[in-house]
Each structure stands twice: as structure tokens, then as C-alpha cells.
C-alpha atoms as a PDB file:
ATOM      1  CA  UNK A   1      97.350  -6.879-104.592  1.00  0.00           C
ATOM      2  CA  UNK A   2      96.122  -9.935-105.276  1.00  0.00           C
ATOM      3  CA  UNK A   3      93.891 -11.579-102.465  1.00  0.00           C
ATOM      4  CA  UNK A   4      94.671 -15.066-100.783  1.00  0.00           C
ATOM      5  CA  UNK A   5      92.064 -17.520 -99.979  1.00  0.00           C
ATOM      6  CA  UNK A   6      92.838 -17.687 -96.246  1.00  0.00           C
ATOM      7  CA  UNK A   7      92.194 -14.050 -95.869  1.00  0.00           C
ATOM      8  CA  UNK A   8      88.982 -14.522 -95.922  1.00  0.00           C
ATOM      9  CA  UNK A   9      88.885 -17.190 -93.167  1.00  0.00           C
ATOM     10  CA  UNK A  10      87.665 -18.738 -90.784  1.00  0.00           C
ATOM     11  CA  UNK A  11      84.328 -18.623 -92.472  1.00  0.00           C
ATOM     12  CA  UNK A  12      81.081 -19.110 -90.977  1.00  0.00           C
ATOM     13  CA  UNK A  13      79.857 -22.802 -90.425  1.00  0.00           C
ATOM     14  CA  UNK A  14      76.423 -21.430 -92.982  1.00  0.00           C
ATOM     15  CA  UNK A  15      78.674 -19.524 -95.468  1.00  0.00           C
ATOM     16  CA  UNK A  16      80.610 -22.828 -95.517  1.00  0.00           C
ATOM     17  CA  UNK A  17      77.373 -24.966 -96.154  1.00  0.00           C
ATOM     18  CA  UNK A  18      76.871 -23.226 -99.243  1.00  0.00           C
ATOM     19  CA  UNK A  19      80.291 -22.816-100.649  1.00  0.00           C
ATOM     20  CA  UNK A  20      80.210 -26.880-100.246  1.00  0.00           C
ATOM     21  CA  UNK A  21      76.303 -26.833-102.279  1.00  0.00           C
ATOM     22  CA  UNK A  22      77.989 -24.671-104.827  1.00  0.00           C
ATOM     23  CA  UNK A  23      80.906 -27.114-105.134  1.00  0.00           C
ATOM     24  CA  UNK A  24      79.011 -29.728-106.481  1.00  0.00           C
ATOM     25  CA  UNK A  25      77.529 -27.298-109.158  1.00  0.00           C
ATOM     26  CA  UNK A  26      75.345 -24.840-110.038  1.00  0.00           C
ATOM     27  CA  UNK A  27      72.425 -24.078-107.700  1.00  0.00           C
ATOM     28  CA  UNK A  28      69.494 -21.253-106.784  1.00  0.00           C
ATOM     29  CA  UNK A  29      69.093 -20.265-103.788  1.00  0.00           C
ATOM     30  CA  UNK A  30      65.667 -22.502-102.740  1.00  0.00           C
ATOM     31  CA  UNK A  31      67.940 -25.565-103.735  1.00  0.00           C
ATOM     32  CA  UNK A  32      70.742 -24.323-101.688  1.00  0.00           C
ATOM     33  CA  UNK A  33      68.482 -23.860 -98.568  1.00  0.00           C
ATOM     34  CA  UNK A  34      66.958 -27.892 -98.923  1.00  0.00           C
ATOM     35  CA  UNK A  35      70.198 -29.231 -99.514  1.00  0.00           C
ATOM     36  CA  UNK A  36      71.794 -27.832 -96.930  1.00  0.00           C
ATOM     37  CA  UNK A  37      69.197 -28.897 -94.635  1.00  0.00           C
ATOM     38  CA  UNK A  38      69.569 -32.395 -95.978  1.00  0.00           C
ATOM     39  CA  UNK A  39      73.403 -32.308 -96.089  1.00  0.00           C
ATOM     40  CA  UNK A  40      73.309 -31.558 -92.200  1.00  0.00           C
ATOM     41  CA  UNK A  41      70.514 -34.048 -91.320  1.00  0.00           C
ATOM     42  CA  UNK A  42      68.605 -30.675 -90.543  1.00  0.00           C
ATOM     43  CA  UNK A  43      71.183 -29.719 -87.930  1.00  0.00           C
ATOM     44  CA  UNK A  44      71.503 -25.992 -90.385  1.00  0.00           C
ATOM     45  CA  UNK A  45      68.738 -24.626 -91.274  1.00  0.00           C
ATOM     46  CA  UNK A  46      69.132 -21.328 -93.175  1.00  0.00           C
ATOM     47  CA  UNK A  47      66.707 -18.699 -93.088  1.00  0.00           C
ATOM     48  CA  UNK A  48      65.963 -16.846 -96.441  1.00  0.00           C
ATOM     49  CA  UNK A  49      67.669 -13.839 -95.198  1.00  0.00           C
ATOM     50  CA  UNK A  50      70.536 -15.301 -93.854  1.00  0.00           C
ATOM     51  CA  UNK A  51      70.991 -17.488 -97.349  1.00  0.00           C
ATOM     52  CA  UNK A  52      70.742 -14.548 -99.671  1.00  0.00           C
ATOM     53  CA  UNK A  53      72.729 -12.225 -97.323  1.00  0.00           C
ATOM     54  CA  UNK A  54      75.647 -15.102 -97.522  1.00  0.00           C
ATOM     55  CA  UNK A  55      75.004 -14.681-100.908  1.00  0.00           C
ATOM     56  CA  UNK A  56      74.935 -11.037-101.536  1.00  0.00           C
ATOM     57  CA  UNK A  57      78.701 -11.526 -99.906  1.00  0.00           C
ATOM     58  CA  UNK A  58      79.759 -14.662-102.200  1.00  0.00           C
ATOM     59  CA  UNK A  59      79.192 -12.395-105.120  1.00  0.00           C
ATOM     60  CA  UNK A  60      80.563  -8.924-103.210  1.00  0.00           C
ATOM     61  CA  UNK A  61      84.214 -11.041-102.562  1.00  0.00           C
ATOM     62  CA  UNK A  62      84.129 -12.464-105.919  1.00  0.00           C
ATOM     63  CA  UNK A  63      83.446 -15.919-104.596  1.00  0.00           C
ATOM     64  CA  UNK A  64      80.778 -16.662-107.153  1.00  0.00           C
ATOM     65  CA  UNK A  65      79.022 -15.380-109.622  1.00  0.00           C
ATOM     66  CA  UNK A  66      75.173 -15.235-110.852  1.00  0.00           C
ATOM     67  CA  UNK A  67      74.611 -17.167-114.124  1.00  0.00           C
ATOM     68  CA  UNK A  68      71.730 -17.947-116.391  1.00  0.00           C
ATOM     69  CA  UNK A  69      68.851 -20.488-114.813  1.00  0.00           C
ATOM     70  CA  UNK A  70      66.558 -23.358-116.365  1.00  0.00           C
ATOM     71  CA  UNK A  71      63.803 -21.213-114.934  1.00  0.00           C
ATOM     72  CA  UNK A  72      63.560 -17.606-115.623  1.00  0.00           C
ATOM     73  CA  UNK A  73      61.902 -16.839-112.560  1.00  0.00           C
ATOM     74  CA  UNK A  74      65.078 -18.188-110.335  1.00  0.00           C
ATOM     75  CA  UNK A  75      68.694 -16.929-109.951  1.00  0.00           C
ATOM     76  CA  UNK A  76      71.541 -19.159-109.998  1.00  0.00           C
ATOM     77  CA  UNK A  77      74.950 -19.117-108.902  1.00  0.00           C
ATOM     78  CA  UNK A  78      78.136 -20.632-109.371  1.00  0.00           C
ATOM     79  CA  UNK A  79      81.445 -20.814-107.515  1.00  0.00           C
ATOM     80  CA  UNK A  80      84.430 -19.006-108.937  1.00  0.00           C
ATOM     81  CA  UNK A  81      87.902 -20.374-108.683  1.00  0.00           C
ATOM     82  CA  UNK A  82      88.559 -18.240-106.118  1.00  0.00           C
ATOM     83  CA  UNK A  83      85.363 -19.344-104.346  1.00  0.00           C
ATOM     84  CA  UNK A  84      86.526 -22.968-104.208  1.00  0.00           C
ATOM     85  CA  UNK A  85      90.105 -21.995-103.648  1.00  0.00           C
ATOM     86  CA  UNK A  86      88.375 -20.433-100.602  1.00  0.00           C
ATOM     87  CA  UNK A  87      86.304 -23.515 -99.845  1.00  0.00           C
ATOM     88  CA  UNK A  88      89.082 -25.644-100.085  1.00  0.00           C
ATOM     89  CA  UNK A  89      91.070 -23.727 -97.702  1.00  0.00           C
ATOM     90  CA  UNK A  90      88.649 -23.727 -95.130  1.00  0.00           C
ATOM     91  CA  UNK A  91      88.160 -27.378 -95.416  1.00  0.00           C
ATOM     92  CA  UNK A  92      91.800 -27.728 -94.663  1.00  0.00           C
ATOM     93  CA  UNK A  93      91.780 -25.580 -91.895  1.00  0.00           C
ATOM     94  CA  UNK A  94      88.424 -27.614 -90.207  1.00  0.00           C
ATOM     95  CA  UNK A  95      90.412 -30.858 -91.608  1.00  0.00           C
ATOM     96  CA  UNK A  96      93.476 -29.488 -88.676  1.00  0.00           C
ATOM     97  CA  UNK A  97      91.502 -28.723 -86.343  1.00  0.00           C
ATOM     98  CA  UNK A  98      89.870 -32.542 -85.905  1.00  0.00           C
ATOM     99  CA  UNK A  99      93.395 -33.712 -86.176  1.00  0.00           C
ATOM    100  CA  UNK A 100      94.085 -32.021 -83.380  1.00  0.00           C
ATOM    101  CA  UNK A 101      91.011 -33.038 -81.271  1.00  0.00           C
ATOM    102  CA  UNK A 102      92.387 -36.767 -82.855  1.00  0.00           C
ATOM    103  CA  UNK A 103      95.491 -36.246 -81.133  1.00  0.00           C
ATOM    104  CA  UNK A 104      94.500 -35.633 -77.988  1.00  0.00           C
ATOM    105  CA  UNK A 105      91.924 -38.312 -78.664  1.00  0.00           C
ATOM    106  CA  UNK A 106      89.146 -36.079 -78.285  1.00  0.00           C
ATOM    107  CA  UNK A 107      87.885 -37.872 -80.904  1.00  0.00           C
ATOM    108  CA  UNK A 108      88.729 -41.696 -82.351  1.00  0.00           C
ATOM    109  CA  UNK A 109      91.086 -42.330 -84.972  1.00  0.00           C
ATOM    110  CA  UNK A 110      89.832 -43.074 -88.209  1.00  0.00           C
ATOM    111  CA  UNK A 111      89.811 -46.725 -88.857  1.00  0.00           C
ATOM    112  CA  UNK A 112      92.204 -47.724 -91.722  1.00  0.00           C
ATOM    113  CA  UNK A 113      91.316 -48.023 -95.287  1.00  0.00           C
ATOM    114  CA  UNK A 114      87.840 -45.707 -94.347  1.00  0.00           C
ATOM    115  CA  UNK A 115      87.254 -42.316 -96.260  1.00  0.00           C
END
């Protein structure tokens, strides 16, 4: 039986962080940890253990996959369709959830015309 993304969610705000580093591309896991930390303005900082344990399960659920690196001495992974499919989903889900807080005007309304 084939699997659906949002069976696997809601994910964890770090598994998230990574599925969004492996979205823009291939990555090993050192370059994962600093971009994370720079994506969040060092809000998330992952531990080794905690990064490669998220990983372990990325590759476990088939949402990516380890592939060759520029250096020999580092592993690399990409996302899998089914990774992103995942990613995506979760983004949505996140996406609804400020909505809501929008609506109740938890938080401000986006101005017009900004992204």
C-alpha cells in the first residue's frame, strides 16, 4: 500500500530544518548542521547526534537517499520525491496553521504584493 506524505506528519521542527537544507540540493551532514544554524539565525542548533539520527530516519522512510560526495571522506544525501512530497506537505500544514493565528489576528496580515 502505497504511503502518503501526510502520514508521516506533523514532523519535527529539526527533521523539518533539514528536509528544507536538502531541498535546495545535495548536502553532508556538517553542511546541513551550519546551514541550519544560519537559516534559523541560530535559533536550531542541531547536535551531531540528533542530525545523523534525523538522518538515519530520512533514509529508513525512504525520504532520501545517500549519494556519491566531492570528498571521499563525507557522506551526502539527497531528497527523494517522496522526501519533498513530504516536505511540501508539512509546509502546507505550518502554512494553515499561521493562517489561522492570521485570522484571529494573532499575527498581522501580510502586506500586499510581499512574498
Amino acid at each position: 500500500m502505497p504511503r502518503e506524505p501526510a502520514d508521516l506528519l506533523p514532523l519535527t521542527p529539526a527533521m523539518f530544518h533539514v528536509l528544507v537544507c536538502l531541498a535546495a540540493g545535495d548536502r553532508h551532514g556538517y553542511r546541513i548542521l551550519k546551514e541550519v544554524e544560519a537559516r534559523t539565525h541560530g535559533a536550531v542548533s542541531l547536535s551531531t547526534g540528533t542530525l545523523y539520527g534525523i538522518i538515519k530516519r530520512l533514509l529508513d522512510e525512504g525520504l532520501a537517499v545517500e549519494v556519491p560526495s566531492d570528498d571521499e571522506r563525507r557522506r551526502a544525501y539527497r531528497l527523494t520525491p517522496f522526501g519533498r512530497a513530504v516536505a511540501r506537505a508539512e509546509a502546507d500544514r505550518l502554512e494553515q496553521l499561521v493562517s489561522t493565528a492570521r485570522s484571529v489576528r494573532l499575527l498581522p496580515t501580510r502586506a500586499k504584493g510581499r512574498t
